[in-house]
Protein backbone atom coordinates (compact mmCIF):
# COMPACT_ATOMS: atom_id res chain seq x y z
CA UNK A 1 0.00 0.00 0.00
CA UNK A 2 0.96 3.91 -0.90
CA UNK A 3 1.82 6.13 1.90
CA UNK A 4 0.49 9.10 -0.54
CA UNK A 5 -2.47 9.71 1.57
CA UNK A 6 -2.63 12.81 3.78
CA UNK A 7 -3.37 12.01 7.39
CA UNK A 8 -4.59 13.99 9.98
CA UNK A 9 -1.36 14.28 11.79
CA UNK A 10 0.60 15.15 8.68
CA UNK A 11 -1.89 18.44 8.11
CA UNK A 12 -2.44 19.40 12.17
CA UNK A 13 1.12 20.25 12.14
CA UNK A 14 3.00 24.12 12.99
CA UNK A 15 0.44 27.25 11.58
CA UNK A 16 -2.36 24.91 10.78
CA UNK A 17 -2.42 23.51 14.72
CA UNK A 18 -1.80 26.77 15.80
CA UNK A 19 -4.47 28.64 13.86
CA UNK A 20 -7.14 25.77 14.71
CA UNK A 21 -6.39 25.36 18.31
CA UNK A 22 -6.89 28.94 19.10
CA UNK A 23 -9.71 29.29 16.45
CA UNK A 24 -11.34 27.10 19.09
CA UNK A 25 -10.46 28.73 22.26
CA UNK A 26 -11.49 32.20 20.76
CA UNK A 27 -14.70 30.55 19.67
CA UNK A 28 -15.74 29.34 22.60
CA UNK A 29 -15.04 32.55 24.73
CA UNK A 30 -16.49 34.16 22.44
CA UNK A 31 -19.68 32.45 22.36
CA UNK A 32 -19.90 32.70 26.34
CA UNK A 33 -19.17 36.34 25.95
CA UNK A 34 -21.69 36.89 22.80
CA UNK A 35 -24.37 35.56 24.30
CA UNK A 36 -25.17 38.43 26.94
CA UNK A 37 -23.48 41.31 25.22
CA UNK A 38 -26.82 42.12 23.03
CA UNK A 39 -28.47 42.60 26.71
CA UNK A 40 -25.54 44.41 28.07
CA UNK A 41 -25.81 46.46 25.02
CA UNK A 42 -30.05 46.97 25.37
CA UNK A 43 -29.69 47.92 29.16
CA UNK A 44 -27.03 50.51 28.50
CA UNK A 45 -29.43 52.03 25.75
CA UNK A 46 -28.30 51.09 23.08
CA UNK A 47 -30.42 49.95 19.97
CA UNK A 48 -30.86 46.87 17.87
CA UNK A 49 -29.25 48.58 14.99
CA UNK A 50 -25.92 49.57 17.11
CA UNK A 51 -25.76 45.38 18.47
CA UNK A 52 -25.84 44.47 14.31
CA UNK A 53 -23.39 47.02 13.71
CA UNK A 54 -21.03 45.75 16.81
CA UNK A 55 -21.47 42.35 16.11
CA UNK A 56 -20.66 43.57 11.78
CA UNK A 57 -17.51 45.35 12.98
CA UNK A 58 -16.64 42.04 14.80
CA UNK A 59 -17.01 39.79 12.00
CA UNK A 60 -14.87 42.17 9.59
CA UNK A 61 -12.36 43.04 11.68
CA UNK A 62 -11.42 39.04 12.00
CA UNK A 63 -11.87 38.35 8.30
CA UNK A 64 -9.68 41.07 7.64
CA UNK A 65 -7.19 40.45 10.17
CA UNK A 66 -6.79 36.45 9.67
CA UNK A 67 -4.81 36.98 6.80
CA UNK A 68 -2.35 39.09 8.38
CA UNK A 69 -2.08 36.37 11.66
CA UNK A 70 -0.91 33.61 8.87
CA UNK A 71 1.66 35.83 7.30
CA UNK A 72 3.31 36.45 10.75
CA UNK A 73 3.17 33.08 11.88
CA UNK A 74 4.52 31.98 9.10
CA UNK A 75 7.58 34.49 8.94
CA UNK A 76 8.32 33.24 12.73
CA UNK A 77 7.79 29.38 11.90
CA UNK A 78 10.78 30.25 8.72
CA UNK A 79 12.90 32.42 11.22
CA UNK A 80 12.48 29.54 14.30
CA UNK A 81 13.90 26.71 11.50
């Protein structure tokens, strides 16, 4: 048999176990902390427009700033080897 397949362990490896292990650490904080913000939000008078425009500026900042988290990880995994 071929050892060409890619296996789990071969692909969790340096940026890629990085990136996913605290993907999952920020989600789940942030899904404790999500949940109640909208009513900390509401009882400090603030609309249901602001909370979609919070939670927007949330979403874009990470989309935007993901890409610049792989390039630096990746410059210190090439300087570290």
């Amino acid at each position: 048999m071929e050892q060409n397949s890619v296996s789990l362990r071969n692909v969790m490896r340096g940026n890629v176990l990085v990136l996913t292990l605290s993907r999952v650490l920020w989600s789940v904080s942030g899904s404790i902390v999500q949940r109640y913000m909208s009513l900390y939000i509401l009882a400090l008078g603030g609309t249901k427009p602001i909370i979609g425009i919070i939670n927007s500026i949330g979403s874009l900042s990470a989309s935007v700033l993901y890409p610049f988290g792989v390039i630096l990880l990746t410059r210190l995994e090439e300087q570290s080897s």
